[in-house]
C-alpha atoms as a PDB file:
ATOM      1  CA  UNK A   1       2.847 -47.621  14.938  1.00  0.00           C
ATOM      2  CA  UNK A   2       1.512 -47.783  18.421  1.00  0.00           C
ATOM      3  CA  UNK A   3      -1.883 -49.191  17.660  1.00  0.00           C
ATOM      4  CA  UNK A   4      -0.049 -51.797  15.596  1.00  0.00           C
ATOM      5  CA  UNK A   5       1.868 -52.871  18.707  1.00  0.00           C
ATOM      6  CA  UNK A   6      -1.429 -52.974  20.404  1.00  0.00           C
ATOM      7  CA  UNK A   7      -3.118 -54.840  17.931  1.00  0.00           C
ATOM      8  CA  UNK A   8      -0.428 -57.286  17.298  1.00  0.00           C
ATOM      9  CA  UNK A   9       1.349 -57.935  20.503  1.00  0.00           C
ATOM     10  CA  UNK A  10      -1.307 -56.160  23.364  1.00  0.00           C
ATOM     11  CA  UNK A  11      -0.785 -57.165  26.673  1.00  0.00           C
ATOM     12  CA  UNK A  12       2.767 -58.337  25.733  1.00  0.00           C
ATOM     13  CA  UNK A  13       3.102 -54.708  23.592  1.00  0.00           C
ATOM     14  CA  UNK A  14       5.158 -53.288  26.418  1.00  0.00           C
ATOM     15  CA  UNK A  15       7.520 -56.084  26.429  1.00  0.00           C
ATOM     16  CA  UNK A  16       8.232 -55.856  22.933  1.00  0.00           C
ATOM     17  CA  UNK A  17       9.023 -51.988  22.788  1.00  0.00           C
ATOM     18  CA  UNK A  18      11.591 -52.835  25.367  1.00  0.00           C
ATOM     19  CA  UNK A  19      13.198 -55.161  22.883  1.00  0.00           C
ATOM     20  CA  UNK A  20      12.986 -52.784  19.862  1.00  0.00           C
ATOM     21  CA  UNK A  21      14.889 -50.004  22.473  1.00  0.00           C
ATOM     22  CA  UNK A  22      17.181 -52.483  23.733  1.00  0.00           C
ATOM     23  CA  UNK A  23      18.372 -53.683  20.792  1.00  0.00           C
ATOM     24  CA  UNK A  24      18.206 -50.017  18.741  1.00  0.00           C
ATOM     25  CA  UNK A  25      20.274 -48.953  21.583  1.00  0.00           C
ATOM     26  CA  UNK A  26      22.781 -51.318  21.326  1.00  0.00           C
ATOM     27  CA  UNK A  27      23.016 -51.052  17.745  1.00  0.00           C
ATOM     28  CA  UNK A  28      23.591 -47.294  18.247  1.00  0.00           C
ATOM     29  CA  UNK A  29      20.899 -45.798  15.740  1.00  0.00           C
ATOM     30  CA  UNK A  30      20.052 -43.354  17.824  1.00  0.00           C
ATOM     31  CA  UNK A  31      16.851 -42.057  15.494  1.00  0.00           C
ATOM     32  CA  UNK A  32      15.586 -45.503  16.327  1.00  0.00           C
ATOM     33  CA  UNK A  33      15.869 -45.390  19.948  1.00  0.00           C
ATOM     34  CA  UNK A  34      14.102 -42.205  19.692  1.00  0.00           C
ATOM     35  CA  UNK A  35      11.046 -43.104  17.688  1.00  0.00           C
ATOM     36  CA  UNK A  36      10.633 -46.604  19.747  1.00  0.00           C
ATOM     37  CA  UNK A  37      10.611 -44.182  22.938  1.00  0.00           C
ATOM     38  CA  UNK A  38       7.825 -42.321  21.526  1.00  0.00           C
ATOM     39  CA  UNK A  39       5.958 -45.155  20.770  1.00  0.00           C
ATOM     40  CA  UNK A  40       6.322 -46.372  24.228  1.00  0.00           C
ATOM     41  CA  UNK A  41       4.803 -43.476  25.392  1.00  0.00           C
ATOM     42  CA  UNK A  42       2.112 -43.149  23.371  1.00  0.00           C
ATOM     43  CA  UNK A  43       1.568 -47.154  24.436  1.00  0.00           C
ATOM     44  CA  UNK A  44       1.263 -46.353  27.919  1.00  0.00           C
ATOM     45  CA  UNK A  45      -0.819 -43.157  27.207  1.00  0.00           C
ATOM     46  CA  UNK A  46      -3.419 -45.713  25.367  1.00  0.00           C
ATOM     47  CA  UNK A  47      -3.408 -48.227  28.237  1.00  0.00           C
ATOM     48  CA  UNK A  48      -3.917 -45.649  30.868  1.00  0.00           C
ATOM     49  CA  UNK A  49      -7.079 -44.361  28.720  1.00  0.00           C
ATOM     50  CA  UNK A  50      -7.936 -47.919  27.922  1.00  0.00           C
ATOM     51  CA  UNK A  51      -8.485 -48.569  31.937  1.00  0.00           C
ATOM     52  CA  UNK A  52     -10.059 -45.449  32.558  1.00  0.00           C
ATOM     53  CA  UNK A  53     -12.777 -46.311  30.329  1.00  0.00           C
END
């Protein structure tokens, strides 16, 4: 999922996990909120390698 959000929204990828949290958080799902975290890790984790290379 997080190399879709790279692929399809890159520099604007960050921006749009917000959104998915935002809204999964006021929606309550919980689960949701979880997995999006994740992803936004895992998106920062590939931008920090990305500028290291």
């Amino acid at each position: 999922m997080t190399l879709w959000v790279e692929k399809t929204h890159d520099e604007a990828g960050a921006e749009f996990i917000a959104a998915k949290i935002e809204h999964l958080t006021r929606s309550g799902e919980q689960g949701g909120v979880q997995l999006w975290r994740e992803v936004d890790r895992r998106f920062r984790e590939l931008g920090a390698r990305t500028a290291q290379s």
